[in-house]
Protein backbone atom coordinates (compact mmCIF):
# COMPACT_ATOMS: atom_id res chain seq x y z
CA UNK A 1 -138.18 -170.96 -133.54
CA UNK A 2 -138.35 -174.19 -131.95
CA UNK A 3 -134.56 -174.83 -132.05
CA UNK A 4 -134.09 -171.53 -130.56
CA UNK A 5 -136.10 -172.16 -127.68
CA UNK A 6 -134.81 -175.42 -126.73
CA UNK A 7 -131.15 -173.43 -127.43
CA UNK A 8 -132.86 -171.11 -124.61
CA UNK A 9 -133.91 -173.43 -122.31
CA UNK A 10 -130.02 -175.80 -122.51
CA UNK A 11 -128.54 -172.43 -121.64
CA UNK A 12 -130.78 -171.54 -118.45
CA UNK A 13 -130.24 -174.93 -117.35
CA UNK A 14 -126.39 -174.87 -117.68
CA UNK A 15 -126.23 -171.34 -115.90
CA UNK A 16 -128.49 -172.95 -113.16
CA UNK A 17 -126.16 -175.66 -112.63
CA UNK A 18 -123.36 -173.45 -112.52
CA UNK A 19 -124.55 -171.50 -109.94
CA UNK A 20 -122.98 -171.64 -107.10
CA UNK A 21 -124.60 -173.43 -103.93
CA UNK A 22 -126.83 -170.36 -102.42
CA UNK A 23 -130.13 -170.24 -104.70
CA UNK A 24 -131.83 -166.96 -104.77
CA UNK A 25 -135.41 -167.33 -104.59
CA UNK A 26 -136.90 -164.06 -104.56
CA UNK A 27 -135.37 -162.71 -101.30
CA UNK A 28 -134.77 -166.56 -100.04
CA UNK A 29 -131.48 -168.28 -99.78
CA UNK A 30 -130.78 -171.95 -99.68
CA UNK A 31 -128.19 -173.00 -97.11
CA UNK A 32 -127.30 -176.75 -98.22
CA UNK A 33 -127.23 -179.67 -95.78
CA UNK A 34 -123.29 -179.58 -94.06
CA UNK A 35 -121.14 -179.53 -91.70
CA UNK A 36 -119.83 -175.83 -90.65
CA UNK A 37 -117.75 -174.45 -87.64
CA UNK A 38 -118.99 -173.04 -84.93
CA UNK A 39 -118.42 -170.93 -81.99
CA UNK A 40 -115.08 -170.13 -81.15
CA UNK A 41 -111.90 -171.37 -78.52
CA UNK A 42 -110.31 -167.65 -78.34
CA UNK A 43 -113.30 -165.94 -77.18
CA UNK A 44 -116.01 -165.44 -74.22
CA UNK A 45 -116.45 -168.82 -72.71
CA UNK A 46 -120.46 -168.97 -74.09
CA UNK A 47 -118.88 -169.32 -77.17
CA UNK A 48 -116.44 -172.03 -76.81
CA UNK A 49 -115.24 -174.34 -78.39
CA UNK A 50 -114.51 -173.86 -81.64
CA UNK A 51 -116.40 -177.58 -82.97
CA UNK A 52 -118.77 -179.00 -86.27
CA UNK A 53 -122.46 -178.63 -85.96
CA UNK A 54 -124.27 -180.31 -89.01
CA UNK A 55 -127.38 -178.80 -90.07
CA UNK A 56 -129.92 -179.92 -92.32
CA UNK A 57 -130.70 -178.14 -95.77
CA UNK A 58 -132.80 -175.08 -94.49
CA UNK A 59 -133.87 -171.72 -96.58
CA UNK A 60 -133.23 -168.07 -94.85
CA UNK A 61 -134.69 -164.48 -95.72
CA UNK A 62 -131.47 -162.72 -97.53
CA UNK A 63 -132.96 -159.55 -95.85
CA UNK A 64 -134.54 -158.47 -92.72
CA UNK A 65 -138.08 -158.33 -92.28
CA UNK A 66 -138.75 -154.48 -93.05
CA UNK A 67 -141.52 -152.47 -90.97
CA UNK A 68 -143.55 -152.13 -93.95
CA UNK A 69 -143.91 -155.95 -94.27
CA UNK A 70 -144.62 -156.29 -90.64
CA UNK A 71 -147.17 -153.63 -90.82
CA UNK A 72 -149.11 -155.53 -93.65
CA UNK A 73 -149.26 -158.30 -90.68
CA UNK A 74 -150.35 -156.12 -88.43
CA UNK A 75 -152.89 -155.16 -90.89
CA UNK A 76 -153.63 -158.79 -91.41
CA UNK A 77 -153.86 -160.12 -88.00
CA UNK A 78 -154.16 -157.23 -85.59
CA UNK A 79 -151.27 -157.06 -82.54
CA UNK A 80 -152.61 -160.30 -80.90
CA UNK A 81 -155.46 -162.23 -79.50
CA UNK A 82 -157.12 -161.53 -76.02
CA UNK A 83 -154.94 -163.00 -73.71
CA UNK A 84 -152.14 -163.63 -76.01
CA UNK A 85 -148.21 -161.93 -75.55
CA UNK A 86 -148.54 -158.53 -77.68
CA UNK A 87 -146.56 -158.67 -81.23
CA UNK A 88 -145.72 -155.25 -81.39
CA UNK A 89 -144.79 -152.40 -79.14
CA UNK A 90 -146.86 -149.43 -80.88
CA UNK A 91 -146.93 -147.10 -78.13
CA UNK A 92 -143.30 -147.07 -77.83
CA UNK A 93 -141.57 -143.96 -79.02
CA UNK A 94 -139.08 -146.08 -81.18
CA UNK A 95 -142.57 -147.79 -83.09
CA UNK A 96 -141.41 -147.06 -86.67
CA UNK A 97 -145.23 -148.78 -87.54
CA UNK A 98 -148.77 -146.92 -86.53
CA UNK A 99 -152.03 -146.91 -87.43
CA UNK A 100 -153.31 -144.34 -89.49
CA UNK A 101 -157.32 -144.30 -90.86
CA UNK A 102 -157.66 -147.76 -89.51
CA UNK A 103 -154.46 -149.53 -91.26
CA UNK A 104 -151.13 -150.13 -89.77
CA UNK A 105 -148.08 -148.20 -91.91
CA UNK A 106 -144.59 -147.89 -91.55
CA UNK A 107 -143.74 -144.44 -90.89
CA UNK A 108 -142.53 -142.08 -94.02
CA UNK A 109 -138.96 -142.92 -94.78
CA UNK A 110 -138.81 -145.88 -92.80
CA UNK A 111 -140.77 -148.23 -94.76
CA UNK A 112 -137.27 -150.45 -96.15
CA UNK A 113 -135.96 -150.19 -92.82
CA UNK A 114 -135.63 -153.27 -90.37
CA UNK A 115 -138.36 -153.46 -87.97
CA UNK A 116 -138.42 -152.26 -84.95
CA UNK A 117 -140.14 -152.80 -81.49
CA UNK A 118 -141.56 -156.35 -82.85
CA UNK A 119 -141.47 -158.59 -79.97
CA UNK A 120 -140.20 -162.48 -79.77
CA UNK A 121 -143.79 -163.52 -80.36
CA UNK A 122 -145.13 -161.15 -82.73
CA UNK A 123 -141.95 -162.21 -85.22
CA UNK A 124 -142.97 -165.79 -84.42
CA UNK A 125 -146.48 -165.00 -86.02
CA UNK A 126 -144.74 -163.01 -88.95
CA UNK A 127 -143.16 -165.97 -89.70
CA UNK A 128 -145.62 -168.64 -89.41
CA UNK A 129 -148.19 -166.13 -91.09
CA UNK A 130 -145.79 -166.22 -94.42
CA UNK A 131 -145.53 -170.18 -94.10
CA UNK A 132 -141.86 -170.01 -92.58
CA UNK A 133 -140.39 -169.95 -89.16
CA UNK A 134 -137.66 -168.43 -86.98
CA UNK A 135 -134.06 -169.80 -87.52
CA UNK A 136 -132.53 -171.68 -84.94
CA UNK A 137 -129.76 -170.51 -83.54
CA UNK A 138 -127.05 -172.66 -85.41
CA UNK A 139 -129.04 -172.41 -88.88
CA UNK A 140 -128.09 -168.28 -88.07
CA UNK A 141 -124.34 -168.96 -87.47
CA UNK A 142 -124.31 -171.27 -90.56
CA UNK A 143 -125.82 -168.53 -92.69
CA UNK A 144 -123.61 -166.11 -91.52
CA UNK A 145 -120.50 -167.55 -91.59
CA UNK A 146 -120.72 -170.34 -94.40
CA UNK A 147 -117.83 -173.64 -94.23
CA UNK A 148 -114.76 -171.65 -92.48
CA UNK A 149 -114.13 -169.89 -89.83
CA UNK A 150 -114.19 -166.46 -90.63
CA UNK A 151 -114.97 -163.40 -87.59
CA UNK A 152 -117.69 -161.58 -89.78
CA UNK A 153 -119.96 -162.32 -92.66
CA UNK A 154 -117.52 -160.85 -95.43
CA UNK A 155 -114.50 -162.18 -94.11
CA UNK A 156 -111.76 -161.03 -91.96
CA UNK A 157 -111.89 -157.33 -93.35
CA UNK A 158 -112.35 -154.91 -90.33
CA UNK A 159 -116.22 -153.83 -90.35
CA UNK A 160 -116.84 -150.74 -92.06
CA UNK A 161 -120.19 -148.49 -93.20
CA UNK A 162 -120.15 -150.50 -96.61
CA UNK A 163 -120.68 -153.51 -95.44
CA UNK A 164 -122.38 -153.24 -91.75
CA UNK A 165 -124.39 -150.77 -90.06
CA UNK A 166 -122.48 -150.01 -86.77
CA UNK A 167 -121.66 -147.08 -84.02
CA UNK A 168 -124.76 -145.40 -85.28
CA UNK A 169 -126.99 -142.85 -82.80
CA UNK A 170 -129.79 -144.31 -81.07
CA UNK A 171 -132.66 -145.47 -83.12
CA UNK A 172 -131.00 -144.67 -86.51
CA UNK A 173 -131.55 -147.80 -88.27
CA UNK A 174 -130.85 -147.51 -92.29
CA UNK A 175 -132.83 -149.48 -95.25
CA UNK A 176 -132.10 -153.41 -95.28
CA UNK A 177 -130.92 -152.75 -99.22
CA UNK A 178 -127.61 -151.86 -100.34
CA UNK A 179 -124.62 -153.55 -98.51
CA UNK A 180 -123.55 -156.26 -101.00
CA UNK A 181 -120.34 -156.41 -99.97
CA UNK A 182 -120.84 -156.99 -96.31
CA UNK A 183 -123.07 -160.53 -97.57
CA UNK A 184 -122.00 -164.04 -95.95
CA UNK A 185 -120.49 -166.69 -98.50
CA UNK A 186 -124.48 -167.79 -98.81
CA UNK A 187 -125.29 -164.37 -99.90
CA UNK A 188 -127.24 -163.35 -96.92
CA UNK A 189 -126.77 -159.52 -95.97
CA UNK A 190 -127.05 -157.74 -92.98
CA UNK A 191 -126.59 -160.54 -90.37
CA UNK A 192 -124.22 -158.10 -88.75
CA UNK A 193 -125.85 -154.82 -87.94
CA UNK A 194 -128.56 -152.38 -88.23
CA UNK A 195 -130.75 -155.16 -85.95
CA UNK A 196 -129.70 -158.10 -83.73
CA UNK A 197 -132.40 -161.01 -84.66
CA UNK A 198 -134.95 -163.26 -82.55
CA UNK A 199 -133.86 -167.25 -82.96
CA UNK A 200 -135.92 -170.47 -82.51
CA UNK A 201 -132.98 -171.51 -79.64
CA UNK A 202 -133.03 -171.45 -76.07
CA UNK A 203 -129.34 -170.70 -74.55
CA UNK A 204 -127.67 -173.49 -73.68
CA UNK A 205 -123.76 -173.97 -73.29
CA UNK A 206 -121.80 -175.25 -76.01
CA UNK A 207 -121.03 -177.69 -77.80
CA UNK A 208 -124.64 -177.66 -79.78
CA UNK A 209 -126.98 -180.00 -80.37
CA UNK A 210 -130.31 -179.65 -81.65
CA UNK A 211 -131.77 -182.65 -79.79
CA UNK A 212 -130.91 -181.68 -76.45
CA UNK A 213 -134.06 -179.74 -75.70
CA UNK A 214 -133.12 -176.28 -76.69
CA UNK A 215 -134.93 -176.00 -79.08
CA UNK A 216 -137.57 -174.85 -79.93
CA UNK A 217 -137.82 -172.09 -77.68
CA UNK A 218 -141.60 -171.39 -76.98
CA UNK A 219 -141.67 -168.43 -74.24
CA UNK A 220 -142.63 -171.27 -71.27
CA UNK A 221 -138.64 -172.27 -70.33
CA UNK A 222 -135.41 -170.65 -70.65
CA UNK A 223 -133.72 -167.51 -72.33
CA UNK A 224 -134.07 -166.81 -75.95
CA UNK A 225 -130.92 -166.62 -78.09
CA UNK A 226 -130.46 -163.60 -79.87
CA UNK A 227 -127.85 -163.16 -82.85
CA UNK A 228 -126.19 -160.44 -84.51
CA UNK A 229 -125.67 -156.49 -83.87
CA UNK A 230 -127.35 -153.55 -83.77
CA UNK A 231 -126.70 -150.33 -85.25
CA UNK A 232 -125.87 -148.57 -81.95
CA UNK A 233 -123.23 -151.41 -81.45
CA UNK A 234 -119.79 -150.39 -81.39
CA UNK A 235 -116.87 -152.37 -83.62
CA UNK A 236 -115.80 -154.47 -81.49
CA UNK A 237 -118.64 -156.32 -80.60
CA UNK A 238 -119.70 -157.43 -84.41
CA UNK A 239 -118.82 -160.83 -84.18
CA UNK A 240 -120.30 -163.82 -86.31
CA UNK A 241 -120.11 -166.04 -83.04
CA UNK A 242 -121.76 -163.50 -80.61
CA UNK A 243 -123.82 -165.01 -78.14
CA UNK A 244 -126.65 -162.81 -76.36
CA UNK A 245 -130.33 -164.29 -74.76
CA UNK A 246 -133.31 -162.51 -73.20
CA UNK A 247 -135.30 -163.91 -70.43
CA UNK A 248 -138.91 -164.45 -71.06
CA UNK A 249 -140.10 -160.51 -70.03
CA UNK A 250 -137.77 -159.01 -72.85
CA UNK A 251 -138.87 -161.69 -75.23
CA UNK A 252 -142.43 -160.52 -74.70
CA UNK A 253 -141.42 -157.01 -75.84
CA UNK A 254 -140.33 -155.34 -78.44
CA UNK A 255 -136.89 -153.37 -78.36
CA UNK A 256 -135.25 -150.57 -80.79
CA UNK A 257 -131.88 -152.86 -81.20
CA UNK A 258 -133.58 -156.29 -82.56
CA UNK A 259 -135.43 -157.14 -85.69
CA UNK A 260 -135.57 -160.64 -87.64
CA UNK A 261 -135.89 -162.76 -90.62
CA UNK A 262 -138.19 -165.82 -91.35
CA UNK A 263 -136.41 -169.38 -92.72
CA UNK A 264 -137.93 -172.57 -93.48
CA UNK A 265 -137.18 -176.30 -93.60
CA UNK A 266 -139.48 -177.05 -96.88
CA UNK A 267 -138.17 -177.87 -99.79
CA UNK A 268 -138.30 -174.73 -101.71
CA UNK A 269 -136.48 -176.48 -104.78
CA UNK A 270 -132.76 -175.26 -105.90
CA UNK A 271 -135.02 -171.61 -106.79
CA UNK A 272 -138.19 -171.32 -105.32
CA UNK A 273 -141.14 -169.73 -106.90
CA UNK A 274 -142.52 -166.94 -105.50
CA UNK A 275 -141.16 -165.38 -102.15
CA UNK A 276 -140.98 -161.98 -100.92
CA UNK A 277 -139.83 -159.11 -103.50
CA UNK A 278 -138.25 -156.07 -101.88
């Protein structure tokens, strides 16, 4: 028996260092320390140029922060502090999350689907509440685009249902499971669709650099960066180089078209323990 388990134990370790670069740890990716293009020279001017950004080894959410996870915050921490900027926009008709018997709850149906209606500040709590933070704006391109220069997450394919949610009605978000295919070379899904996402980065022109004061943004200066697309984007806006920011008024609220997901600088190890499961 004892042979057997070290035989075990040699063959977990080979297949872990044969895995290829992006660690799953329980819903958490690791995005190694690298250079990686980004922005682009044929393109809207916010996005140009085309140049190397090196970021530091970093972990991202593979999903989106769903409304039932935000409503267990909500649970946890209430929508804010007297005085504070309100997390969550409940008494918007779009609020996917209410309170029912004295407990927040995602709405029937809606429970794996992106949240909703959370505002700059109440998905900086989320995060900071689970131990992790916002990504910054260039940790977000890097995750979403990996070493080359590819348009979209999955490549150069044109998008399609499978692997984005796109041209949708208003409001119709789908579950954050279930597009494999549309995944970024670091195996992070959705960064195109169903929600833009909340950064850490104020907007700044290009070229980047994290030490130039734009980050982190904090709600006192500047606009916001937001990444991604939404699910009542059309085609041709999906774009892994998109550039969009909100002034300080639409960071303090919530809107149907942006959701996020929590990363963290820590050293997680190549597969972290614990996590969130989905």
């Amino acid at each position: 028996m004892i042979h057997v388990g070290r035989l075990i134990v040699t063959l977990l370790a080979a297949s872990l260092l044969a895995a290829p670069g992006a660690a799953d740890a329980d819903g958490i990716m690791l995005i190694q320390a690298g250079a990686f293009w980004m922005g682009r020279d044929d393109g809207p001017s916010d996005e140009a140029p085309l140049h190397r950004v090196y970021v530091r080894d970093f972990w991202i959410e593979r999903h989106k922060v769903t409304n039932a996870e935000f409503a267990r915050f909500l649970d946890a921490t209430g929508l804010g502090p007297p005085g504070a900027e309100r997390r969550y926009d409940e008494d918007d008709a779009d609020a996917r999350i209410h309170r029912w018997r004295g407990h927040w709850a995602a709405d029937p149906g809606f429970e794996r689907h992106p949240v909703v209606e959370a505002s700059w500040f109440g998905a900086r709590d989320y995060c900071a509440w689970t131990g992790r933070r916002l990504p910054t704006e260039a940790e977000w391109e890097n995750a979403a685009r990996g070493g080359d220069r590819r348009p979209y997450p999955w490549g150069s394919a044109t998008p399609a249902p499978h692997l984005a949610v796109f041209g949708r009605p208003y409001n119709a978000t789908e579950s954050t499971l279930g597009r494999p295919a549309g995944a970024s070379p670091h195996g992070v899904e959705d960064l195109l669709g169903n929600l833009r996402e909340w950064t850490a980065s104020i907007f700044r022109p290009y070229p980047y650099r994290s030490d130039d004061g734009r980050e982190p943004y904090t709600g006192a200066t500047g606009r916001v960066v937001v990444r991604g697309a939404s699910h009542d984007d059309p085609a041709d806006s999906l774009g892994v180089t998109r550039r969009r920011s909100y002034d300080r008024r639409s960071a303090a609220a919530g809107h149907h078209f942006v959701g996020f997901r929590c990363a963290t600088s820590e050293d997680l190890g190549e597969v972290a323990p614990g996590g969130r499961s989905r």
